[in-house]
PDB file of N, CA and C in Angstrom:
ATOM      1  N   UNK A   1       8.729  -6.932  -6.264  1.00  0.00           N
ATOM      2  CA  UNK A   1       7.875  -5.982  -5.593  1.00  0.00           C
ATOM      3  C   UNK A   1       6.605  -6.718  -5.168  1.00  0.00           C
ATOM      4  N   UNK A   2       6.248  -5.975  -4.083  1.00  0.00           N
ATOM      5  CA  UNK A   2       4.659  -6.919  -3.758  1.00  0.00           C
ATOM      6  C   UNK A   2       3.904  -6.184  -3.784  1.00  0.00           C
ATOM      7  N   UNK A   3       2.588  -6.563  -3.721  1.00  0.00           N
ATOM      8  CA  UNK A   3       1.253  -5.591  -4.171  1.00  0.00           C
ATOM      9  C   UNK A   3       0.480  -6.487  -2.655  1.00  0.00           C
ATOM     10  N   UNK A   4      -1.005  -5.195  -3.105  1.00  0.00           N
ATOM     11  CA  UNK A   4      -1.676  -5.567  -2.338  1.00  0.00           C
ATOM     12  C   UNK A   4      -3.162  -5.743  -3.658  1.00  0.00           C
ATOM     13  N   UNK A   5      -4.028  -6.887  -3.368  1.00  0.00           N
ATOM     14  CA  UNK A   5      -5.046  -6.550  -4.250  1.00  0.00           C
ATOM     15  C   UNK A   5      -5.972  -6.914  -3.412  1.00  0.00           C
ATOM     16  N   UNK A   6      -7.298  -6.221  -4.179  1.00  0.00           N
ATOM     17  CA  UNK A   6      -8.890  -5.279  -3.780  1.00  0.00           C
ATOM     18  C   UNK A   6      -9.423  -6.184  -2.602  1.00  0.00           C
ATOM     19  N   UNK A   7      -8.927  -7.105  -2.536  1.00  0.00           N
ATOM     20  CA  UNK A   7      -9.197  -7.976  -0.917  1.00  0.00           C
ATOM     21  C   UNK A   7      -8.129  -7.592   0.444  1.00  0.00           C
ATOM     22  N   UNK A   8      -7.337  -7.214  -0.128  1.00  0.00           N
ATOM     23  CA  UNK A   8      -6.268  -7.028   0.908  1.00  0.00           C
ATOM     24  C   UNK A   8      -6.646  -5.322   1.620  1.00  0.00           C
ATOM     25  N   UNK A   9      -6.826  -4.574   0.630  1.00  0.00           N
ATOM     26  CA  UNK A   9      -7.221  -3.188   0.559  1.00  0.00           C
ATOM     27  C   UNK A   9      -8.635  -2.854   1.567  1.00  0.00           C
ATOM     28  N   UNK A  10      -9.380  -4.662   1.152  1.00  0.00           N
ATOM     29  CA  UNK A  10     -10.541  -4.364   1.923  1.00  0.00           C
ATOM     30  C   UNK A  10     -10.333  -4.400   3.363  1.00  0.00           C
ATOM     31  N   UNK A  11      -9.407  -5.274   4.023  1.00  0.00           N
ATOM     32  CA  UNK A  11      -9.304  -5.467   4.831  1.00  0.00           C
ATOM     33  C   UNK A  11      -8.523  -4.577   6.343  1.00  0.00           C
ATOM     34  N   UNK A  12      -7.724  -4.184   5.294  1.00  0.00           N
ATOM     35  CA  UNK A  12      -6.776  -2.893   5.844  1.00  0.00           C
ATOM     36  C   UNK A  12      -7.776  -1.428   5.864  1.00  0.00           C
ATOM     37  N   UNK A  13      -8.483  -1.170   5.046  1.00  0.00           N
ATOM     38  CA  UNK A  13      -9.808  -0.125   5.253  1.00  0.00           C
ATOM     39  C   UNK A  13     -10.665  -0.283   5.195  1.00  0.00           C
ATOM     40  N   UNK A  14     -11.269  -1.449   5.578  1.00  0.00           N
ATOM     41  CA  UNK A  14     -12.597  -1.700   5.742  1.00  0.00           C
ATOM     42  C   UNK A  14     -13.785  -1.327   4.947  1.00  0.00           C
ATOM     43  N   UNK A  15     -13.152  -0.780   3.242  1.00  0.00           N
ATOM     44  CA  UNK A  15     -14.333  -0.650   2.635  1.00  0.00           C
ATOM     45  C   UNK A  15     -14.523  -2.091   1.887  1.00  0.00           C
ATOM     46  N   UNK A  16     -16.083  -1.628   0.734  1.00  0.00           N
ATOM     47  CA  UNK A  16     -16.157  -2.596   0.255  1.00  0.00           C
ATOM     48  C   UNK A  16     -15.805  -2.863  -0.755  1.00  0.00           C
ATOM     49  N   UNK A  17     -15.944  -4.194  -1.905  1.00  0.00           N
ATOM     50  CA  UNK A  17     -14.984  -4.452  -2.914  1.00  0.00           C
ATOM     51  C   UNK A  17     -15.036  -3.139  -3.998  1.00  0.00           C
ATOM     52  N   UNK A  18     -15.837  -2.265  -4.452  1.00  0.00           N
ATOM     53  CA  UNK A  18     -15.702  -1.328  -5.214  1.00  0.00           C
ATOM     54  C   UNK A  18     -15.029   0.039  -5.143  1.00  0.00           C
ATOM     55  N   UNK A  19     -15.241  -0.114  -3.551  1.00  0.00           N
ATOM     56  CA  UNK A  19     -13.859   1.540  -2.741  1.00  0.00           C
ATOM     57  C   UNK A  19     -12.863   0.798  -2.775  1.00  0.00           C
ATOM     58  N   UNK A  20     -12.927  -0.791  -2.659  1.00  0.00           N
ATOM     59  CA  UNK A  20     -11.215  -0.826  -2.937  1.00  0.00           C
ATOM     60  C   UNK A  20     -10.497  -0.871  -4.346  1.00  0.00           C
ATOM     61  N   UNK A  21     -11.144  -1.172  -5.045  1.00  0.00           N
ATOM     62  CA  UNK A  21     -10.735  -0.811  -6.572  1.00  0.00           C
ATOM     63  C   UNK A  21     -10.644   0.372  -7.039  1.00  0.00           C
ATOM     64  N   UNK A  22     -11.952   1.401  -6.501  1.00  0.00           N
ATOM     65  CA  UNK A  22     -11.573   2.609  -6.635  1.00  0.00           C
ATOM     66  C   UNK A  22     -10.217   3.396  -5.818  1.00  0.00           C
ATOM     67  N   UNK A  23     -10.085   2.791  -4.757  1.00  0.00           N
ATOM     68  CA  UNK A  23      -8.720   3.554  -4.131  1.00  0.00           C
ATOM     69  C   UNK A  23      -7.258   2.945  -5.020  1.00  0.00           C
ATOM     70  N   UNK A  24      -7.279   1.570  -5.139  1.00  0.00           N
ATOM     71  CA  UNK A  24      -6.220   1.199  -6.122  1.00  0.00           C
ATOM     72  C   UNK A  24      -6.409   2.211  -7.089  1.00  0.00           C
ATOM     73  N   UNK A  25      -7.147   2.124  -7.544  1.00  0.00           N
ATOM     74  CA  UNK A  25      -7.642   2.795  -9.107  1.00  0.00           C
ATOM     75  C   UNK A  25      -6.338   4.536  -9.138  1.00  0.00           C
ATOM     76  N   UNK A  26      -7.064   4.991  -7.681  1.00  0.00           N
ATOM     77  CA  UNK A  26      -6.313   6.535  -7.623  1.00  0.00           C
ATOM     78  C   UNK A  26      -5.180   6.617  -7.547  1.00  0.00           C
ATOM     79  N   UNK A  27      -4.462   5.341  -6.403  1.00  0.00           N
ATOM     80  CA  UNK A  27      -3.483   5.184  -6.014  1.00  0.00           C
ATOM     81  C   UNK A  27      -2.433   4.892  -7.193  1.00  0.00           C
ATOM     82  N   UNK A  28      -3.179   4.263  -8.003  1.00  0.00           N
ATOM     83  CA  UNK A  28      -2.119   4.072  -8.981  1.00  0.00           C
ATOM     84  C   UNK A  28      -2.096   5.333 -10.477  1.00  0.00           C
ATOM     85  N   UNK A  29      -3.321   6.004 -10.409  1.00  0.00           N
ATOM     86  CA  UNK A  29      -3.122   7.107 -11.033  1.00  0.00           C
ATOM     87  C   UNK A  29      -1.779   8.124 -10.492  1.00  0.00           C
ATOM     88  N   UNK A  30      -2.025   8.092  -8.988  1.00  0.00           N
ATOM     89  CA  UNK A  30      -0.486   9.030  -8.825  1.00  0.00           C
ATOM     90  C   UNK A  30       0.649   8.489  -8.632  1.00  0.00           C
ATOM     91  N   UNK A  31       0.462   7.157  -8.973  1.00  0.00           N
ATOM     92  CA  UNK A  31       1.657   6.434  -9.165  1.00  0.00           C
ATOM     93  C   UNK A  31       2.464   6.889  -9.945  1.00  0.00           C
ATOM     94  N   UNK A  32       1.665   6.864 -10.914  1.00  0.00           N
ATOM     95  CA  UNK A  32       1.908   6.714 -12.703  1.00  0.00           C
ATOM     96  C   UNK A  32       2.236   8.096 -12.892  1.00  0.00           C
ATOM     97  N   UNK A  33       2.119   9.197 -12.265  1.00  0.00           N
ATOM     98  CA  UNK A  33       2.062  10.370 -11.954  1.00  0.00           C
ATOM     99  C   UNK A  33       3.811  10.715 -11.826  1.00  0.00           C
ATOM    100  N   UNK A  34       3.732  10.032 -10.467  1.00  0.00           N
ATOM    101  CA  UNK A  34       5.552  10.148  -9.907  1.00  0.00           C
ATOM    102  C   UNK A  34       6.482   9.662 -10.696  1.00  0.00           C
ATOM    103  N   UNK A  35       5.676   8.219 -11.235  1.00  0.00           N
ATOM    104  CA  UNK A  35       7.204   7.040 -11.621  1.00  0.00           C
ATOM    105  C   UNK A  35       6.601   7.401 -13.468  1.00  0.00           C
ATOM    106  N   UNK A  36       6.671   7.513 -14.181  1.00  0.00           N
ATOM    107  CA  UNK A  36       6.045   7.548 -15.391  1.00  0.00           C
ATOM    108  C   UNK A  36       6.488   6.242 -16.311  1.00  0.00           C
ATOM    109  N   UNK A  37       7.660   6.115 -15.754  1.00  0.00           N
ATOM    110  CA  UNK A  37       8.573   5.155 -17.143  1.00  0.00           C
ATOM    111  C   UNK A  37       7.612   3.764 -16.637  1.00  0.00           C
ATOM    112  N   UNK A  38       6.911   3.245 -15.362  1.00  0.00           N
ATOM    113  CA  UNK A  38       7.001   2.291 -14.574  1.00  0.00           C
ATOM    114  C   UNK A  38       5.449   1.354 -15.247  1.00  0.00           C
ATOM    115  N   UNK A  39       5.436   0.246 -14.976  1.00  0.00           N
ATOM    116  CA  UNK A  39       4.312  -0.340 -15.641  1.00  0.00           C
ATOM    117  C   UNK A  39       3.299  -0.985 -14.414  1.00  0.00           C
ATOM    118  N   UNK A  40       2.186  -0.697 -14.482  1.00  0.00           N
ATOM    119  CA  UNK A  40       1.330  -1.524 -13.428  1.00  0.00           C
ATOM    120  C   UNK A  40       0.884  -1.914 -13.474  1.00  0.00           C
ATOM    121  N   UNK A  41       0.174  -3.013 -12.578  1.00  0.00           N
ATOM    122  CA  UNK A  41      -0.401  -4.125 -12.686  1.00  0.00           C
ATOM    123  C   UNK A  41      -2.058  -3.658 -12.286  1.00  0.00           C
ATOM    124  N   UNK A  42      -2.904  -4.199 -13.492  1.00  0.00           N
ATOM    125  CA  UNK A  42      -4.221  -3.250 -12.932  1.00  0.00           C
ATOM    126  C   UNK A  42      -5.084  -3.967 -11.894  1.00  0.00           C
ATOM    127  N   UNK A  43      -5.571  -3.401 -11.121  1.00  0.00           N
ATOM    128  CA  UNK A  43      -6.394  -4.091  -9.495  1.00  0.00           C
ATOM    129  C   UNK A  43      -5.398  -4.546  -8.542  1.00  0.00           C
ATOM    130  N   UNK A  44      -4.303  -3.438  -8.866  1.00  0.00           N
ATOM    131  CA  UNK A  44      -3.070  -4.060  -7.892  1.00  0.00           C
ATOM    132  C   UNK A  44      -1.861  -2.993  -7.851  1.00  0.00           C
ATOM    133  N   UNK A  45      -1.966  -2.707  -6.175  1.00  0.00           N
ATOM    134  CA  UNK A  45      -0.871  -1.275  -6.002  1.00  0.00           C
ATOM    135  C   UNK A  45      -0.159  -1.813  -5.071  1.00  0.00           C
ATOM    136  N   UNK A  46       1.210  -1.275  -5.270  1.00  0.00           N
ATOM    137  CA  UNK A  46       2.447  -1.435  -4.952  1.00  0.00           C
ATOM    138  C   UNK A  46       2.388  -1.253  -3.160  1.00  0.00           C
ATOM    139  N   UNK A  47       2.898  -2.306  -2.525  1.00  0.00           N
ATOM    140  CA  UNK A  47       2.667  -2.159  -0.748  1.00  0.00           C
ATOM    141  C   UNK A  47       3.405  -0.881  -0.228  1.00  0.00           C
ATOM    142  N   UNK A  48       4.427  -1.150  -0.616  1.00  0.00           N
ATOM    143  CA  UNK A  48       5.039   0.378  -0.120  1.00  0.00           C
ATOM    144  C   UNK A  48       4.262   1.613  -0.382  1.00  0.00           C
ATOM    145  N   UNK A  49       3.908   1.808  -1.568  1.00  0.00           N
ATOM    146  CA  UNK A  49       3.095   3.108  -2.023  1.00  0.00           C
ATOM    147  C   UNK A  49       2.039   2.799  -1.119  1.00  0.00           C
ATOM    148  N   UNK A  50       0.838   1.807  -1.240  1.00  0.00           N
ATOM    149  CA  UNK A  50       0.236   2.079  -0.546  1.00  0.00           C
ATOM    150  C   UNK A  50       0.164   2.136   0.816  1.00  0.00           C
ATOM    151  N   UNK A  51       1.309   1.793   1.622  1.00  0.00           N
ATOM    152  CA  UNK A  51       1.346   2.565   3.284  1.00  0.00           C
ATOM    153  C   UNK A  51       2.055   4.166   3.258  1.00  0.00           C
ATOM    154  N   UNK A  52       3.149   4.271   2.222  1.00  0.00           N
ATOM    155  CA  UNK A  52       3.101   5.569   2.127  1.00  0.00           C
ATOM    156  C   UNK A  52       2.202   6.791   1.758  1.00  0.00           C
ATOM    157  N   UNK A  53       1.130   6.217   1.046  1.00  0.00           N
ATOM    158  CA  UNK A  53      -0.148   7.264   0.475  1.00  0.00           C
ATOM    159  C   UNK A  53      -1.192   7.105   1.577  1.00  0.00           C
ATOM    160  N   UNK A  54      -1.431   6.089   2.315  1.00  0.00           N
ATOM    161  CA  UNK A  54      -2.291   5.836   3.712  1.00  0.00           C
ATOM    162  C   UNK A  54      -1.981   6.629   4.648  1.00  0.00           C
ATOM    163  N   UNK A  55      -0.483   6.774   4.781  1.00  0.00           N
ATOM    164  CA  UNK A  55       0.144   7.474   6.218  1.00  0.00           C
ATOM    165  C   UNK A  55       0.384   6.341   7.408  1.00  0.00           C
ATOM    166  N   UNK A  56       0.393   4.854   6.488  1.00  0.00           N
ATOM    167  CA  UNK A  56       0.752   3.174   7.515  1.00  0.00           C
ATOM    168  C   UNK A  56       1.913   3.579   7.756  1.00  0.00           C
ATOM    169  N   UNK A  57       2.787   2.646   8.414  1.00  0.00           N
ATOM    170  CA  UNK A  57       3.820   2.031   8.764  1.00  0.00           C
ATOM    171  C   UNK A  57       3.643   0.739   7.904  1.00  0.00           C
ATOM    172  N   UNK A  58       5.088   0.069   7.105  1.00  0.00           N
ATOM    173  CA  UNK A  58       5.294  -0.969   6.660  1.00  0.00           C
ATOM    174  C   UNK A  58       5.151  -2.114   7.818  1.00  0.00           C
ATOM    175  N   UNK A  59       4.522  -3.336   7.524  1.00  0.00           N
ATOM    176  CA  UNK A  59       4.951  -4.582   8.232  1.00  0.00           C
ATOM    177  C   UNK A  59       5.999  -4.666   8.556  1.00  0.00           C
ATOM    178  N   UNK A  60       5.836  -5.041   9.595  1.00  0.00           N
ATOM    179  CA  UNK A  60       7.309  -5.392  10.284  1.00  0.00           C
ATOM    180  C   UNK A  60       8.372  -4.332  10.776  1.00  0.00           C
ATOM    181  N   UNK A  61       8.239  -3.060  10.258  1.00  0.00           N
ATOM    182  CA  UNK A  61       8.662  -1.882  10.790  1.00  0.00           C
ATOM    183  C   UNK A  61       8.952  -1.733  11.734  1.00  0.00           C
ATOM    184  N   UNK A  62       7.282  -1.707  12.445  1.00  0.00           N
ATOM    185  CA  UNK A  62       7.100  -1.243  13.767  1.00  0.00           C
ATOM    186  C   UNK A  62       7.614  -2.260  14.914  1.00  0.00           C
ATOM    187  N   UNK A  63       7.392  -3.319  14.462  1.00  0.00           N
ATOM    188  CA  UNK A  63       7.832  -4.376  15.234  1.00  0.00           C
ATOM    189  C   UNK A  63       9.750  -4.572  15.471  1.00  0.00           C
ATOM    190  N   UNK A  64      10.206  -4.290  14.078  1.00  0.00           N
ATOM    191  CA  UNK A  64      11.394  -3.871  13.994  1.00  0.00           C
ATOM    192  C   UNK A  64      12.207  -2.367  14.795  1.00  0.00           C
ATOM    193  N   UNK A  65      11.316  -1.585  15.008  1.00  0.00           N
ATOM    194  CA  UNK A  65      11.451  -0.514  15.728  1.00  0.00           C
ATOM    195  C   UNK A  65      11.504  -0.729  17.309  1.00  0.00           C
ATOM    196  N   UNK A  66      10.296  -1.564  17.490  1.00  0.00           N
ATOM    197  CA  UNK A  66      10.481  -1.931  18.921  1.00  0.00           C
ATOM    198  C   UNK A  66      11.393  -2.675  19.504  1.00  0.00           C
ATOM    199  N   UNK A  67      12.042  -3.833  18.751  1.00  0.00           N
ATOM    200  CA  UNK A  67      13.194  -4.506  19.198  1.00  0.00           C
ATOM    201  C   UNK A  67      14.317  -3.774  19.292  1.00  0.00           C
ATOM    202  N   UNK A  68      14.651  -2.852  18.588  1.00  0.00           N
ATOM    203  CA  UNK A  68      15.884  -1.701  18.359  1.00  0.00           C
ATOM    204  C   UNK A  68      15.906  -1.221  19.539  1.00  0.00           C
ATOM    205  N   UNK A  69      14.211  -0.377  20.055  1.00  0.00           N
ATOM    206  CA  UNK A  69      14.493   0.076  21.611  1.00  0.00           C
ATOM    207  C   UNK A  69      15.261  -0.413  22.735  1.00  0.00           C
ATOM    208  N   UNK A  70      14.133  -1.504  22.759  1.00  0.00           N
ATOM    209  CA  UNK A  70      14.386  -2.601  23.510  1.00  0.00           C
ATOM    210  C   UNK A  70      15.750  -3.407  23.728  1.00  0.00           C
ATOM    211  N   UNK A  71      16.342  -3.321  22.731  1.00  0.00           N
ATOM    212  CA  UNK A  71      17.606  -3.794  23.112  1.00  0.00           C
ATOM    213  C   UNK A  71      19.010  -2.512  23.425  1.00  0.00           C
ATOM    214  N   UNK A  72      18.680  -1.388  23.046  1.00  0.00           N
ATOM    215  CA  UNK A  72      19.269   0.036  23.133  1.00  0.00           C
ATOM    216  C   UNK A  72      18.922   0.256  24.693  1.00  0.00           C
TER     217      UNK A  72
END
């Protein structure tokens, strides 16, 4: 699994290093919420969760989406 940590977070929302720890921080409270059995890594949330709790698109997705057109 890959994560994103409090630099990566900054960069993708433009806050600063303490909103991004605090958003990990939440993000992984409702992590822990959904998955219970699951163990996490602290100052560090799961990439998928966090484009799914953002409302992102995964890397490469979109780019993957467009070639599909494009060749359809």
């Amino acid at each position: 699994m890959q994560y994103y940590k409090a630099e990566d977070v900054m960069q993708l929302t433009g806050a600063k290093i303490n909103k991004a720890y605090e958003i990990i921080r939440n993000l992984n409270k409702k992590y822990k919420k959904r998955f219970p059995e699951c163990e996490l890594l602290q100052g560090k949330v799961p990439k998928w969760y966090f484009h799914e709790a953002m409302g992102l698109k995964e890397e490469g997705v979109e780019e993957n989406e467009a070639q599909t057109k494009s060749e359809a």
